[in-house]
C-alpha atoms as a PDB file:
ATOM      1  CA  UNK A   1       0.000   0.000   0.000  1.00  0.00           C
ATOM      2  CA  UNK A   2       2.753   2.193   0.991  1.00  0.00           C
ATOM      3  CA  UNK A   3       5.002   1.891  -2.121  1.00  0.00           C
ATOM      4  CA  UNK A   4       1.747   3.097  -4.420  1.00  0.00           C
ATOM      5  CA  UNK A   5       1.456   6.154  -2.419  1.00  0.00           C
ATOM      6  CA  UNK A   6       4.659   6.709  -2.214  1.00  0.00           C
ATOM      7  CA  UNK A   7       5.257   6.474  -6.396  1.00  0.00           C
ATOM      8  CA  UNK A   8       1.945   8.585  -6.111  1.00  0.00           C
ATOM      9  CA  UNK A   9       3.691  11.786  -4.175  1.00  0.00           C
ATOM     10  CA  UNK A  10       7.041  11.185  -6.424  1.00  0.00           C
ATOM     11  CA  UNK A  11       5.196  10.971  -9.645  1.00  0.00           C
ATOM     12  CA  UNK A  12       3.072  13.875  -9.166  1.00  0.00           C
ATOM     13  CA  UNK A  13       2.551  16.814 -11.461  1.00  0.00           C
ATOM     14  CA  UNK A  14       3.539  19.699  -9.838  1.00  0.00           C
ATOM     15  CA  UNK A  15       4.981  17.600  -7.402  1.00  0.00           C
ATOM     16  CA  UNK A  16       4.993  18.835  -3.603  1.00  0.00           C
ATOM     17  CA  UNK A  17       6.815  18.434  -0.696  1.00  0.00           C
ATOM     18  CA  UNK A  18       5.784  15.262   1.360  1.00  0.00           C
ATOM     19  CA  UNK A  19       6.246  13.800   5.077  1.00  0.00           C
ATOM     20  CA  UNK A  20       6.920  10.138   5.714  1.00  0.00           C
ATOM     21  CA  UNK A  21       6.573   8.762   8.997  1.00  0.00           C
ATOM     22  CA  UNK A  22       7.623   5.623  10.519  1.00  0.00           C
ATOM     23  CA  UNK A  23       5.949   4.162  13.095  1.00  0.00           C
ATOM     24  CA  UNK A  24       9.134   4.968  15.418  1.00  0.00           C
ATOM     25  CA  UNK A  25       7.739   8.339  15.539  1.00  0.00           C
ATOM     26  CA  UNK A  26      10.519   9.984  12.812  1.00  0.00           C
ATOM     27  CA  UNK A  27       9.657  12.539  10.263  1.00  0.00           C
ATOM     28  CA  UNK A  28      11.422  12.522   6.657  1.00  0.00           C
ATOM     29  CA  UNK A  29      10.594  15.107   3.776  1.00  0.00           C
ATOM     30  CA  UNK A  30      10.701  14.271   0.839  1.00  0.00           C
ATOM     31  CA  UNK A  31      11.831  18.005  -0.870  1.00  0.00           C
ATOM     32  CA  UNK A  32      12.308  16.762  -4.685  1.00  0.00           C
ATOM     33  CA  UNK A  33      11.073  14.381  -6.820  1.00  0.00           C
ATOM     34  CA  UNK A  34      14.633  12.684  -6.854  1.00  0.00           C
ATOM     35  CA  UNK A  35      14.981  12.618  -3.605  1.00  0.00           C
ATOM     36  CA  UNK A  36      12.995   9.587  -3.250  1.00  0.00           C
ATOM     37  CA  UNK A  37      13.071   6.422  -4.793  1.00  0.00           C
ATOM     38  CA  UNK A  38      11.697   2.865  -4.547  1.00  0.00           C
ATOM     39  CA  UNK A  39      13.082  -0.135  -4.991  1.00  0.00           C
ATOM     40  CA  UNK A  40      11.606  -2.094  -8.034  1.00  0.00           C
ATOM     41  CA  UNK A  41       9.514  -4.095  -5.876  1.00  0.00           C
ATOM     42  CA  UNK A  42       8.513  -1.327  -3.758  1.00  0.00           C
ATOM     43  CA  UNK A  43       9.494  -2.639  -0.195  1.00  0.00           C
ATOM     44  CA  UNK A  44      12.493  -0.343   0.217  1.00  0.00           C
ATOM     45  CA  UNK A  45      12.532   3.447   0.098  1.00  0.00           C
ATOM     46  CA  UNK A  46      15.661   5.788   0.574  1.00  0.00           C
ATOM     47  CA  UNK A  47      15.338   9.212   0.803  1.00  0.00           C
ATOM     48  CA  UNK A  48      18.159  11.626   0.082  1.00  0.00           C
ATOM     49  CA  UNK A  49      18.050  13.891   2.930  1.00  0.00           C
ATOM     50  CA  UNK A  50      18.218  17.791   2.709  1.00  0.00           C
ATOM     51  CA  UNK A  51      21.262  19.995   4.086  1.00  0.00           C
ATOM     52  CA  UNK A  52      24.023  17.522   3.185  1.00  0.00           C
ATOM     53  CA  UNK A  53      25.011  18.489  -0.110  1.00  0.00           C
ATOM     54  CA  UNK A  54      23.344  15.359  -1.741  1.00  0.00           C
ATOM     55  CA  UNK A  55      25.231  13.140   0.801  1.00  0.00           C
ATOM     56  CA  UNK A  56      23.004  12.041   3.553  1.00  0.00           C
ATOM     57  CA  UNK A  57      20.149   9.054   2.581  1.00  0.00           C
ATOM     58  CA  UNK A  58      18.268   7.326   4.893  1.00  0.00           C
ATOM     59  CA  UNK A  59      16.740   3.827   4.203  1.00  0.00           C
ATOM     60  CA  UNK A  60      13.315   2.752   5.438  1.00  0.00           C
ATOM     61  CA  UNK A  61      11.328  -0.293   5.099  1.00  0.00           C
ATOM     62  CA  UNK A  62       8.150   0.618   3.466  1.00  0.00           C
ATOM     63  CA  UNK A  63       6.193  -1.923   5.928  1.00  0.00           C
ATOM     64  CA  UNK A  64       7.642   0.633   8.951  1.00  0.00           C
ATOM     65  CA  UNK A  65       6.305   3.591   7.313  1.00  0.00           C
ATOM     66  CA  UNK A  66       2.835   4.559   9.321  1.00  0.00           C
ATOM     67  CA  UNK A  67       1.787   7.389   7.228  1.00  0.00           C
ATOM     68  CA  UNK A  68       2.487   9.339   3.991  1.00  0.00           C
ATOM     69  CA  UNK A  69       1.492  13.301   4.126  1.00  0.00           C
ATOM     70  CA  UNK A  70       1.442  16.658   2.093  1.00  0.00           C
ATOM     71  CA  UNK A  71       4.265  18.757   3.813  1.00  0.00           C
ATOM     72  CA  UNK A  72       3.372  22.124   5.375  1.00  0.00           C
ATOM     73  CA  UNK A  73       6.132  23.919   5.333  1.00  0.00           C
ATOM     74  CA  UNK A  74       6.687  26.147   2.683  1.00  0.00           C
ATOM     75  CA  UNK A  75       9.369  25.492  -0.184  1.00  0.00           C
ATOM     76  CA  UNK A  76      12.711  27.365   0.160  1.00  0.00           C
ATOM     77  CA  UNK A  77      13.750  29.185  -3.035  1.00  0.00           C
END
């Protein structure tokens, strides 16, 4: 269910910002449509992270992820 919504918010056109959060409690946003991809079967999701010069990716199992949301925060420019 997860990796549909997720190609969903990357696939989007315009795309916006998006929130992913595992059912630890931690936030990821997703800033750019590259900065999230899936695995071809969908059960793996890493997220290049913002602020680290393109460094930084976490990698979350999509079954951990408890919800998928439109971020509020505004875009930088």
């Amino acid at each position: 269910m997860h990796a549909e919504t997720l190609k969903e918010y990357l696939h989007a056109q315009p795309f916006h910002r998006f929130v992913v959060r595992t059912v630890s409690g931690k936030d990821y946003t997703v800033d750019h449509p590259e900065a999230g991809w899936l695995t071809r079967g969908g059960r793996t999701f890493y997220i290049n992270l913002p602020g680290g010069a393109g460094e930084s990716v976490h990698i979350l199992d999509t079954a951990l992820i408890e919800r998928i949301e439109p971020s509020k925060a505004p875009i930088p420019e």
